[in-house]
Protein backbone atom coordinates (compact mmCIF):
# COMPACT_ATOMS: atom_id res chain seq x y z
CA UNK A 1 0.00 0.00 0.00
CA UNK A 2 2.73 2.42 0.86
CA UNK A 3 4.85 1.48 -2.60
CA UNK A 4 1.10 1.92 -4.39
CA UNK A 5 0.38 5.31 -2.37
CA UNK A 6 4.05 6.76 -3.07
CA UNK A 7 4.05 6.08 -6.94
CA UNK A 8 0.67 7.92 -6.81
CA UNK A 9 2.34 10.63 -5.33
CA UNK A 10 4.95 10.60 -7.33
CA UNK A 11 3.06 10.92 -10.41
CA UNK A 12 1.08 13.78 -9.11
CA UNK A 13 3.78 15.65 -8.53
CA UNK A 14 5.25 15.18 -11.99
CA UNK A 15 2.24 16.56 -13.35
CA UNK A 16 2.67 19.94 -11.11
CA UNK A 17 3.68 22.61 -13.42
CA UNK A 18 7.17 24.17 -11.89
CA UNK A 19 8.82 27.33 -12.54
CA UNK A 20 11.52 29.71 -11.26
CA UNK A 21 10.93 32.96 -9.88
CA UNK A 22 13.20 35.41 -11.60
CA UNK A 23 13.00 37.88 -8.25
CA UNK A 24 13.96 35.15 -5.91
CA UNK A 25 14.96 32.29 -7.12
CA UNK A 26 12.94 30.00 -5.80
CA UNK A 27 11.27 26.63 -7.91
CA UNK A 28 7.53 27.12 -7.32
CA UNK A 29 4.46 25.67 -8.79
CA UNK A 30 2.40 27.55 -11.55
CA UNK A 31 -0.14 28.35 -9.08
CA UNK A 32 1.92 30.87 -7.39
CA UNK A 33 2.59 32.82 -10.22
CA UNK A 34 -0.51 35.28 -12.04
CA UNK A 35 -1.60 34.60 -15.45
CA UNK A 36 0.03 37.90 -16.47
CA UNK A 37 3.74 36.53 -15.20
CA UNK A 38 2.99 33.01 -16.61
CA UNK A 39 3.11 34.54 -20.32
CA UNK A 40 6.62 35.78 -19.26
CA UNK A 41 9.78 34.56 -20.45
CA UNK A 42 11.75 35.74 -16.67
CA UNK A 43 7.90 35.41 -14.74
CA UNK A 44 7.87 36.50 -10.77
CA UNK A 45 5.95 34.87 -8.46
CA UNK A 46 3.08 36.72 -6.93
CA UNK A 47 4.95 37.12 -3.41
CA UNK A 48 7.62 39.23 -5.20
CA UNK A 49 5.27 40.55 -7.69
CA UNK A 50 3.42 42.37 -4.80
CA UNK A 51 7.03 43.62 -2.87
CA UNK A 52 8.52 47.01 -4.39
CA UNK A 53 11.17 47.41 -6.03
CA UNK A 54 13.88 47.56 -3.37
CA UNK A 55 17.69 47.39 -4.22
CA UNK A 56 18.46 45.75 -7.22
CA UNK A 57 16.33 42.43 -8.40
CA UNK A 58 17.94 39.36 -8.28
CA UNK A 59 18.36 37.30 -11.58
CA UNK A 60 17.48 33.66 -12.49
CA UNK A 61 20.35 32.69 -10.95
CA UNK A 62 20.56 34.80 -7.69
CA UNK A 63 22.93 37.47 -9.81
CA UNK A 64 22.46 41.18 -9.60
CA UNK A 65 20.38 41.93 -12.73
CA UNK A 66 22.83 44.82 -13.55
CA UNK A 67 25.20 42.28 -14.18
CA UNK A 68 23.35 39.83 -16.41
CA UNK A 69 24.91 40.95 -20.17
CA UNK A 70 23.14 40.81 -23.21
CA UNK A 71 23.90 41.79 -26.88
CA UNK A 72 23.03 43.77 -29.63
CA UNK A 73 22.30 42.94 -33.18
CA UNK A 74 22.56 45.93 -34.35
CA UNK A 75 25.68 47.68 -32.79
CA UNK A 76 26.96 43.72 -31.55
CA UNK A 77 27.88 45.67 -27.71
CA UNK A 78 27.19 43.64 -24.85
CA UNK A 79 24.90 45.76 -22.56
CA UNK A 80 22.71 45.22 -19.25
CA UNK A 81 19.51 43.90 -19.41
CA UNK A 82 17.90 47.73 -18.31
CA UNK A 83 19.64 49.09 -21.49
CA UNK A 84 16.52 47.45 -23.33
CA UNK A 85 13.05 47.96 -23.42
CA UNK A 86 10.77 45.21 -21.99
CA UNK A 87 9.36 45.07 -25.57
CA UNK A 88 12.77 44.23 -27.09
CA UNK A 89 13.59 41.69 -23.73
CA UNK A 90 11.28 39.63 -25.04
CA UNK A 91 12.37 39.07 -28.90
CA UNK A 92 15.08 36.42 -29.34
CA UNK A 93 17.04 39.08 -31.47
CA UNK A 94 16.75 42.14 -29.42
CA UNK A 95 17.85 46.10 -30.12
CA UNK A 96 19.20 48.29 -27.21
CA UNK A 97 17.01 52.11 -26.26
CA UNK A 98 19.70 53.56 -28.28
CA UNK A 99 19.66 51.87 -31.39
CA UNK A 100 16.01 51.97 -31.62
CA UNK A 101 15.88 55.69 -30.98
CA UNK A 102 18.39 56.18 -33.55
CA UNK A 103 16.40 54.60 -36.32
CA UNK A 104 13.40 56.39 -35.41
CA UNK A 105 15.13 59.51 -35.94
CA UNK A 106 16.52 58.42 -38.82
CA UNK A 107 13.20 57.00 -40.78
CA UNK A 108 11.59 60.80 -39.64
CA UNK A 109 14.67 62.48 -41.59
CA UNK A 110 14.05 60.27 -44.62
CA UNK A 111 11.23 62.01 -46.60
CA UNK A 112 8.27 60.16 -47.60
CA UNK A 113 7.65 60.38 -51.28
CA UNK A 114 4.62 59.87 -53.17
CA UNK A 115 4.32 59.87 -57.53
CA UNK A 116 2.49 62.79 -59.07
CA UNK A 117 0.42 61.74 -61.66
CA UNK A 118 0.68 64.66 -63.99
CA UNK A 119 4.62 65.01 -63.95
CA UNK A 120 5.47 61.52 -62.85
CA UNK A 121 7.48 62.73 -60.49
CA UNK A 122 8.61 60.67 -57.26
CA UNK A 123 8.58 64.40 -54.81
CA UNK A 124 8.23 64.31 -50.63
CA UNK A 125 4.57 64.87 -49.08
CA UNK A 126 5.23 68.36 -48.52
CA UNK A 127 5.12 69.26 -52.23
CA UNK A 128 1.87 67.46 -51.92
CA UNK A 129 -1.29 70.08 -50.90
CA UNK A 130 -2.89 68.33 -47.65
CA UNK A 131 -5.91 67.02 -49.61
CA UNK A 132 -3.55 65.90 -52.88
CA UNK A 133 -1.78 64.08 -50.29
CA UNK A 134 -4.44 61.77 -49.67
CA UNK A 135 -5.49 60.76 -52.72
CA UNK A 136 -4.06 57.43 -54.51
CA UNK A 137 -3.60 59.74 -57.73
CA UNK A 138 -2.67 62.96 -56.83
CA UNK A 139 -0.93 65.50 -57.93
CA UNK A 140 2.04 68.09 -56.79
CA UNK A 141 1.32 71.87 -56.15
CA UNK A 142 3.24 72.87 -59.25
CA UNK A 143 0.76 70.93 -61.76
CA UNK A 144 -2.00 72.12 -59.64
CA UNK A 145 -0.95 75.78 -60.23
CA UNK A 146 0.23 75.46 -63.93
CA UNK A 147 -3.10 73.19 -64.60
CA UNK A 148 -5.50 76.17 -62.83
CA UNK A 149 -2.96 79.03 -65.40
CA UNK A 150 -4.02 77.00 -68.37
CA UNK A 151 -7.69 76.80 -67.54
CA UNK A 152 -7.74 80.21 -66.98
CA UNK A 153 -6.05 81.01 -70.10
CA UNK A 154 -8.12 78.84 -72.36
CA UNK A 155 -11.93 79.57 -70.63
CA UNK A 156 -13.28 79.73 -73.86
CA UNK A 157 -11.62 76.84 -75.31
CA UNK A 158 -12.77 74.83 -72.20
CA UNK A 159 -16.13 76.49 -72.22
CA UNK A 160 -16.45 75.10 -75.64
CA UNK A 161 -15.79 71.71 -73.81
CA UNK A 162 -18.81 72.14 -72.17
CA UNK A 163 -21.21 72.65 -75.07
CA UNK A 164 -23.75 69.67 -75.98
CA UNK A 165 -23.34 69.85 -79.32
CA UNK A 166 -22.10 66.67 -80.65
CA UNK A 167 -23.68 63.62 -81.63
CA UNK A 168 -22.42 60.24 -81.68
CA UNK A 169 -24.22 56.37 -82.43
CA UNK A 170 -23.02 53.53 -80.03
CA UNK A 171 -21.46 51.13 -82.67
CA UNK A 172 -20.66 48.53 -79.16
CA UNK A 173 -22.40 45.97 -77.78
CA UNK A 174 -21.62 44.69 -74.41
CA UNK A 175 -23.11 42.61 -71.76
CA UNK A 176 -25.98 45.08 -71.46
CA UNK A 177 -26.81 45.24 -75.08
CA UNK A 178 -24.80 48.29 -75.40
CA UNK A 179 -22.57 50.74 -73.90
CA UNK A 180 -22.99 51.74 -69.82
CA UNK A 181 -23.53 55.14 -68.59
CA UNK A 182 -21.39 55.97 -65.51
CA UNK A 183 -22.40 58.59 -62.71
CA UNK A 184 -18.66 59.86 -63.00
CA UNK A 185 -15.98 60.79 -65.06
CA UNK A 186 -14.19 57.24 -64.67
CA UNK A 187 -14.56 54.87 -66.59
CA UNK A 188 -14.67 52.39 -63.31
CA UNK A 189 -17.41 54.47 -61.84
CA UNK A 190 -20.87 52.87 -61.11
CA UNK A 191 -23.40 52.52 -63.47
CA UNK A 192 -26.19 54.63 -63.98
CA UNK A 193 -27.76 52.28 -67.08
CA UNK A 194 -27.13 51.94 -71.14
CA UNK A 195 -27.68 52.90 -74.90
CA UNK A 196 -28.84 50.24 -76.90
CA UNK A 197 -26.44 49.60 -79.93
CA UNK A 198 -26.90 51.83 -82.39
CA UNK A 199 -28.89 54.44 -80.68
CA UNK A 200 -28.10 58.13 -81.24
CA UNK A 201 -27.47 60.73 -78.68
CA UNK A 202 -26.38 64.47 -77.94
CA UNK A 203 -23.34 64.96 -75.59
CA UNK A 204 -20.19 67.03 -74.87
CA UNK A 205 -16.79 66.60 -77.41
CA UNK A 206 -14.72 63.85 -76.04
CA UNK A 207 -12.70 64.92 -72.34
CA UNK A 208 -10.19 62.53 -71.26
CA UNK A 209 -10.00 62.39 -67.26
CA UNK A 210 -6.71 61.98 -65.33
CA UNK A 211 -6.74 58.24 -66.56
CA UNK A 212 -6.27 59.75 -69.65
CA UNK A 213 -9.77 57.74 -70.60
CA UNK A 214 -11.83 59.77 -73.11
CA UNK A 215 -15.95 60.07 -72.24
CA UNK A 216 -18.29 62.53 -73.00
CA UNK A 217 -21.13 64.19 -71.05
CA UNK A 218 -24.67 63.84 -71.27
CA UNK A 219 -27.01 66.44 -71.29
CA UNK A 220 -28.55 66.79 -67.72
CA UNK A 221 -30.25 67.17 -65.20
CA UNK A 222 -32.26 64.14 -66.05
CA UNK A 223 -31.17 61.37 -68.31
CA UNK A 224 -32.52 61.07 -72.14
CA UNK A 225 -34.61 59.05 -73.37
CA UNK A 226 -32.22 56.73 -75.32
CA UNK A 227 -30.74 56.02 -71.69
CA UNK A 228 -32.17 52.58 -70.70
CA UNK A 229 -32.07 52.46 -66.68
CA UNK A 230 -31.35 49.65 -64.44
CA UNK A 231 -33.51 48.43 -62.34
CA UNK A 232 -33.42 50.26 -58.92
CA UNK A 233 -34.34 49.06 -55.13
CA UNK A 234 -36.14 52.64 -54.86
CA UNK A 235 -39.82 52.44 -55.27
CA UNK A 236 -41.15 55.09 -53.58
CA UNK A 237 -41.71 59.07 -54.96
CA UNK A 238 -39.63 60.35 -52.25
CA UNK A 239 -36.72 58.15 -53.13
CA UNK A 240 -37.29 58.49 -56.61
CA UNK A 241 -35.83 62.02 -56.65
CA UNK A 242 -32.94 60.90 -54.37
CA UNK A 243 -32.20 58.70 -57.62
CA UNK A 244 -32.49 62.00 -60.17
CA UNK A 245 -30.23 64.05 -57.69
CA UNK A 246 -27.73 61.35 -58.35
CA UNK A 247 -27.64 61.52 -62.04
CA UNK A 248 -26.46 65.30 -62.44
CA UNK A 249 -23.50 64.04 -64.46
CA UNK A 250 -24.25 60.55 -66.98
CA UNK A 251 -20.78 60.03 -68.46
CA UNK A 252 -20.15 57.68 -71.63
CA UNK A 253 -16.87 56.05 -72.40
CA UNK A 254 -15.69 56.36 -75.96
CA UNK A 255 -13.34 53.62 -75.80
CA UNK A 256 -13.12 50.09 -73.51
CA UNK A 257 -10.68 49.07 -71.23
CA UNK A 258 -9.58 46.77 -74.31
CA UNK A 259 -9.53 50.04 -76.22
CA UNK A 260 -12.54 48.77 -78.24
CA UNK A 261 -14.08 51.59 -80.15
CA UNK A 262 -17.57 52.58 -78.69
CA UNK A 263 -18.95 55.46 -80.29
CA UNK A 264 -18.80 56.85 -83.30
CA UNK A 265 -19.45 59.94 -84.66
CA UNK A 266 -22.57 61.06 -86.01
CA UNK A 267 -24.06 64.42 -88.40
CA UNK A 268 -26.93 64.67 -85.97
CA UNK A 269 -30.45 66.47 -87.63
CA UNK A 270 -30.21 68.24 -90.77
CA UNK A 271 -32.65 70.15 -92.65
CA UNK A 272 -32.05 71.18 -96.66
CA UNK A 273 -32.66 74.58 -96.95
CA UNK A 274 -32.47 73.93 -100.94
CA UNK A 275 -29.30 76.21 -101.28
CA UNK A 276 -25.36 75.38 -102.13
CA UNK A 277 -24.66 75.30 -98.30
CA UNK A 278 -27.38 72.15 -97.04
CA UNK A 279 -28.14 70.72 -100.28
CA UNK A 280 -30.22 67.45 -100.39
CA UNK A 281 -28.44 64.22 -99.36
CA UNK A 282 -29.20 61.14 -101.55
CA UNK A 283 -29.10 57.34 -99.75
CA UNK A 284 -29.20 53.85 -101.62
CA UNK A 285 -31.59 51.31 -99.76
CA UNK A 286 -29.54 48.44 -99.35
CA UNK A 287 -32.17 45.99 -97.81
CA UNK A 288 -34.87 43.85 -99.01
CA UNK A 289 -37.46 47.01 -98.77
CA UNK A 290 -37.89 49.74 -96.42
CA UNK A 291 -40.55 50.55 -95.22
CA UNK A 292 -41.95 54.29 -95.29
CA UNK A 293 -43.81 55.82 -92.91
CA UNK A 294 -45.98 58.54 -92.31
CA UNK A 295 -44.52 60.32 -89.67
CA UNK A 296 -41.39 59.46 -87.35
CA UNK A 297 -42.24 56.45 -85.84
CA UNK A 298 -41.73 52.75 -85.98
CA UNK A 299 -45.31 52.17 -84.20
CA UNK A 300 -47.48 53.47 -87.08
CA UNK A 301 -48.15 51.31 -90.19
CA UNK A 302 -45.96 52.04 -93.54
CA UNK A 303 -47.51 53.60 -96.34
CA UNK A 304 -45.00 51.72 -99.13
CA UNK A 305 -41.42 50.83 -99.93
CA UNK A 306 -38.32 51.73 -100.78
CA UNK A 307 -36.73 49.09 -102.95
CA UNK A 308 -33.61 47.28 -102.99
CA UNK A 309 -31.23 49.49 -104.78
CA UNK A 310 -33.03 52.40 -105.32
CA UNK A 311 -31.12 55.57 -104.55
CA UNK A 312 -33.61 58.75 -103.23
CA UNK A 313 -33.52 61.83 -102.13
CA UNK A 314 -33.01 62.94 -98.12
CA UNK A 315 -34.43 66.73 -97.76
CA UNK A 316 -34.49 66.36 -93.66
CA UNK A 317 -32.70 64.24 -90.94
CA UNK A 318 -33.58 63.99 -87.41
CA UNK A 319 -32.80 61.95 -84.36
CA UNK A 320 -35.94 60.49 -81.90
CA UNK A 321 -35.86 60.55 -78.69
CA UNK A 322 -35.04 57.08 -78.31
CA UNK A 323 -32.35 57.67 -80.17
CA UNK A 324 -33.51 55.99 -83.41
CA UNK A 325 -32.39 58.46 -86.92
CA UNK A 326 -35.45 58.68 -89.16
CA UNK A 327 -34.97 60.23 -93.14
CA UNK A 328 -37.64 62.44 -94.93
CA UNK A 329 -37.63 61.69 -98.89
CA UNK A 330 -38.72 64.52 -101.09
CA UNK A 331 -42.48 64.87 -101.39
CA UNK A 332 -42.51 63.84 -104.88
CA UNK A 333 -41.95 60.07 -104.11
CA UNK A 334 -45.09 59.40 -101.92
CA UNK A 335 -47.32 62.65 -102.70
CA UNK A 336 -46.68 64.24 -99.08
CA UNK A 337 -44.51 63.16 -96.29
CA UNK A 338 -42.83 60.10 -96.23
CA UNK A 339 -39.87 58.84 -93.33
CA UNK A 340 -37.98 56.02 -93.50
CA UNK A 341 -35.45 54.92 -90.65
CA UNK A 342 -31.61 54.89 -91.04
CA UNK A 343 -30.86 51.70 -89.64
CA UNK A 344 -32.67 48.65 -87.70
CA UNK A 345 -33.04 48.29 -84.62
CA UNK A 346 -29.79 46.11 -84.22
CA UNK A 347 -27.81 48.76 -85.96
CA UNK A 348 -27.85 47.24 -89.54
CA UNK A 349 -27.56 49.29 -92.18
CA UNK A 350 -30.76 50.01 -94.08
CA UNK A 351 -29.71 53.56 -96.06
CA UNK A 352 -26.31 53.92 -97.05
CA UNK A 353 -25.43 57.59 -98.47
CA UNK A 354 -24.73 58.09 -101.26
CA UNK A 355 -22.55 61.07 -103.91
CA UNK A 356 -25.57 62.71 -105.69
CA UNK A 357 -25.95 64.52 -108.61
CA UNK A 358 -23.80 66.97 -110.71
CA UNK A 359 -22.36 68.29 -113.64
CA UNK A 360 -19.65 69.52 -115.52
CA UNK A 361 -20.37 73.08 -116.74
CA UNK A 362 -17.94 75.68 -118.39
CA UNK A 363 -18.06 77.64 -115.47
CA UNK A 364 -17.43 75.33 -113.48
CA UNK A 365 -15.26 72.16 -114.77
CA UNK A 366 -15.43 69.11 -112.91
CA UNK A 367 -14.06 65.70 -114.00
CA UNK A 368 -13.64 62.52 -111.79
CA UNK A 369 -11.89 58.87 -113.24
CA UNK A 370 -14.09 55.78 -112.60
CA UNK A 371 -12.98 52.38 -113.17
CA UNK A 372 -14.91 49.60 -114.52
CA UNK A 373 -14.83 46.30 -111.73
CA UNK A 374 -17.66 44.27 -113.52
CA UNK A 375 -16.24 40.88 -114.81
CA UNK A 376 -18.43 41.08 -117.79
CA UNK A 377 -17.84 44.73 -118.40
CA UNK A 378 -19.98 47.95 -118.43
CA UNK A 379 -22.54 48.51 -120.52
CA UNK A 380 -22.88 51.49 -122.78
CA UNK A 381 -25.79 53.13 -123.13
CA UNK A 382 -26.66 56.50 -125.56
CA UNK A 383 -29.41 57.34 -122.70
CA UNK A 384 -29.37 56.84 -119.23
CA UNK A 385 -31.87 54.14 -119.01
CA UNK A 386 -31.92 50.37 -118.80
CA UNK A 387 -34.45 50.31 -121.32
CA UNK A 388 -32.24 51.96 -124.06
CA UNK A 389 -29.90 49.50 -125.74
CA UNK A 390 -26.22 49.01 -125.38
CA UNK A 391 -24.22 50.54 -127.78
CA UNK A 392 -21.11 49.23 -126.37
CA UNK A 393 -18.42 48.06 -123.81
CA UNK A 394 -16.04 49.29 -120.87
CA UNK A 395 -13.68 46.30 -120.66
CA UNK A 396 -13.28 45.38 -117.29
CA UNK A 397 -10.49 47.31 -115.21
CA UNK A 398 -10.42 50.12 -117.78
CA UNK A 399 -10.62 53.60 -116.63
CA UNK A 400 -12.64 56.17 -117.83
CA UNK A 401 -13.35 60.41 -117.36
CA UNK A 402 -17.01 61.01 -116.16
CA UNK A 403 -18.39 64.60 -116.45
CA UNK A 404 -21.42 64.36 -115.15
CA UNK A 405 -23.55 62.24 -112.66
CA UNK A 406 -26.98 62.19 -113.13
CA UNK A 407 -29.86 60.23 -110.92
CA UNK A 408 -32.94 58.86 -113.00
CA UNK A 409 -36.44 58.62 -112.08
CA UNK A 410 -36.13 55.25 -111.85
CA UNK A 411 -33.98 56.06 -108.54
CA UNK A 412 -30.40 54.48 -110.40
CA UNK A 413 -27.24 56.73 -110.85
CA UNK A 414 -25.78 56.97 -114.64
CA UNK A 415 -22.64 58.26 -115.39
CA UNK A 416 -21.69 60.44 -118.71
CA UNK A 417 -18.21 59.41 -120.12
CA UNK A 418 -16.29 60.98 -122.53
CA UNK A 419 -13.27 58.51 -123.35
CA UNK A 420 -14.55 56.86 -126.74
CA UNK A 421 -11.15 55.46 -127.05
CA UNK A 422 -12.22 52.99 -123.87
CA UNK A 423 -15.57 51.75 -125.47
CA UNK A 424 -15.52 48.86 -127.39
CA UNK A 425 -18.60 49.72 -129.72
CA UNK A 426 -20.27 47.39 -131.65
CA UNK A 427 -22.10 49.65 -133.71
CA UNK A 428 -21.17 53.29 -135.09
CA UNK A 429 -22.75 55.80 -133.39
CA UNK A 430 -22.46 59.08 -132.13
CA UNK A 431 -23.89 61.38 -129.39
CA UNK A 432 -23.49 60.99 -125.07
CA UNK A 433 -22.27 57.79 -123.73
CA UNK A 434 -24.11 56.60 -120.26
CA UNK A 435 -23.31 53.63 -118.38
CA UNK A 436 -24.48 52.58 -114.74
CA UNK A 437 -22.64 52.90 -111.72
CA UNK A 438 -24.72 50.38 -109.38
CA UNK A 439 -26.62 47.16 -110.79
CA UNK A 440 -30.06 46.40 -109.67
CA UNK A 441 -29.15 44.09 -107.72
CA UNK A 442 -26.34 46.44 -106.15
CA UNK A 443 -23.38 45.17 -107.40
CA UNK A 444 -20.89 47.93 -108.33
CA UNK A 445 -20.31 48.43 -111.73
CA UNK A 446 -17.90 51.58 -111.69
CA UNK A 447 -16.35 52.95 -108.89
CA UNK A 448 -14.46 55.95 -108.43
CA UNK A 449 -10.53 56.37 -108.32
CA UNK A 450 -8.37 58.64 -106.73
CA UNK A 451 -7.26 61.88 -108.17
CA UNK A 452 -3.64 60.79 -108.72
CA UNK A 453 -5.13 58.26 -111.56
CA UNK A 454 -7.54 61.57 -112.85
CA UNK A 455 -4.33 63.98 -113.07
CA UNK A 456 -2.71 61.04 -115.18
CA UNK A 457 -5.86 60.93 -117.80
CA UNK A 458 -6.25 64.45 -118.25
């Protein structure tokens, strides 16, 4: 019983947690220390804990703590244990007072520099304004200054800036089904909504930010019509105009992060005021049949066609509010007004203008070369009709002077040639030479050169 009772002892004991007082010396259990000394490396037990401070502590080994030595690693002297801070008694690798207090004065002497994004300059925070200074992109006082000069010296040009005068069609679709409208003037902004691909709009000339990202600015206060919103968690009046405060500035990239071209420019309305200066504009239909309308709108039912190939004339342009580009033809097509729309509603291409007509006159001379690029060649014709017979032949790749341009009221473009030489004529005959520029079926027949090949022919 006493061998059985001993080893019982024996292994309680073992399982008693000792340690050594660094005050006095003595081997005590963990109970007699607090939980604060037990996280020590050199703990005290709570007896010595609770005693002042009275001569000089002892060390772990009953030594005078002035004598127990410890180095350096950064000047490699051997010092006393006070000549470090109880932070740095604790690190394996420890730094004396001095050494630390020497590199904090030396990391305050060594400026802190941060990169101005307008000179890409590395300077120190001072030549930093106290609000520059806290942005991720700032910018020094000196491009502050010379950037405020310049706007003041160019308020007009930058005024100019300002003006909503432009128009452009979105010719990019993303994952919206277009291109995004951001509440700010970066490009990484949030979203405020989108323009359906090929919509039209009004908006600023192109500003690049301090990205260097060029967007342009809508027209506000509220957002136009071509603007297709996202859905919003605000349903109620009251937060409905928290929503339109928000939208004070709609900006529009022009290009993607990918540098992906998203707008293009566009000529906006126009109105032919029958004079040199906004003469008519003439477009080819190059779909199946367009349809033409009464007034400006896709909701109303057409009153007839335009057909495939046909080339007419444009006296008025204008843009919808949703953005969509609708064409007036000349009265004399549908006996009053008649509208047909640009392009579809997935941007494809329904009227493609077209040069329209003119003349060579002694006043004023006017040539231009045109090359033949039909296989089977081009027709000659002594009227400009396809009901007149063909008199002749332009060989294919041959180039010829036209001197006049002339649209039919069949709505096809004939050309008047004068090089005889070219025309391979199966018959003698004498009088103006016509010949198609466009087949019905729009396949080019002639098309125009550059002037380098016209200076060579004349």
């Amino acid at each position: 019983m006493d061998h059985g009772t001993q080893t019982a002892a024996a292994r309680a004991m073992a399982l008693v947690d000792y340690r050594e007082c660094a005050s006095c010396g003595r081997s005590l259990s963990s109970g007699e220390f607090s939980r604060n000394q037990k996280q020590k490396p050199s703990p005290k037990c709570k007896t010595c804990a609770r005693q002042p401070n009275k001569g000089q502590p002892t060390g772990s080994n009953g030594i005078n703590a002035e004598l127990e030595q410890r180095t350096c690693i950064e000047c490699n002297q051997s010092l006393p244990l006070k000549s470090f801070s109880h932070h740095q008694q604790l690190k394996p690798n420890s730094k004396c007072k001095a050494c630390v207090d020497k590199v904090k004065v030396e990391g305050d002497a060594q400026p802190r520099l941060k990169r101005c994004v307008q000179c890409f300059r590395s300077l120190p925070k001072t030549s930093f304004s106290k609000r520059q200074a806290q942005l991720l992109d700032p910018k020094c006082k000196t491009c502050v200054e010379d950037l405020e000069r310049a706007a003041a010296a160019s308020s007009a040009h930058v005024a100019s800036k300002w003006k909503f005068d432009q128009y452009y069609r979105v010719c990019h679709r993303d994952k919206s089904g277009g291109v995004s409208v951001r509440v700010k003037h970066n490009i990484a902004s949030p979203l405020l909504g989108y323009i359906p691909l090929g919509r039209v709009f009004r908006a600023t000339a192109p500003i690049c930010n301090e990205q260097g990202d060029p967007m342009v600015r809508l027209e506000g206060p509220h957002l136009p019509t071509a603007v297709m919103r996202f859905e919003t968690k605000y349903s109620s009046k009251e937060e409905d105009g928290r929503v339109e405060r928000q939208i004070k500035e709609a900006w529009v990239p022009c290009r993607s992060i990918r540098n992906e071209i998203l707008l293009e420019p566009h000529q906006g309305p126009y109105t032919c005021n029958g004079d040199y200066e906004r003469p008519s504009r003439f477009f080819r239909c190059v779909v199946e049949g367009c349809k033409v309308r009464g007034s400006a709108d896709l909701a109303i039912s057409e009153l007839g066609y335009v057909l495939y190939g046909d080339v007419v004339e444009v006296v008025e342009s204008i843009v919808a509010p949703d953005g969509l580009v609708f064409l007036r033809l000349h009265e004399r097509y549908f006996d009053g007004a008649a509208w047909v729309v640009e392009r579809s509603l997935d941007n494809e291409s329904v009227l493609n203008e077209v040069e329209g007509p003119w003349t060579s006159s002694p006043p004023i001379p006017r040539t231009e070369a045109y090359r033949c690029v039909q296989d089977s060649g081009a027709p000659v014709r002594m009227e400009p009709e396809l009901s007149a017979a063909p008199v002749g032949r332009i060989p294919c790749g041959a180039v010829v002077t036209v001197v006049e341009r002339a649209i039919t009221d069949q709505r096809q473009v004939f050309l008047r040639i004068v090089d005889f030489n070219a025309i391979k004529n199966d018959e003698d005959t004498h009088g103006d030479k016509w010949v198609i520029e466009t087949s019905s079926c729009c396949a080019s027949v002639m098309i125009k050169v550059n002037r380098g090949w016209q200076g060579r022919l004349l």
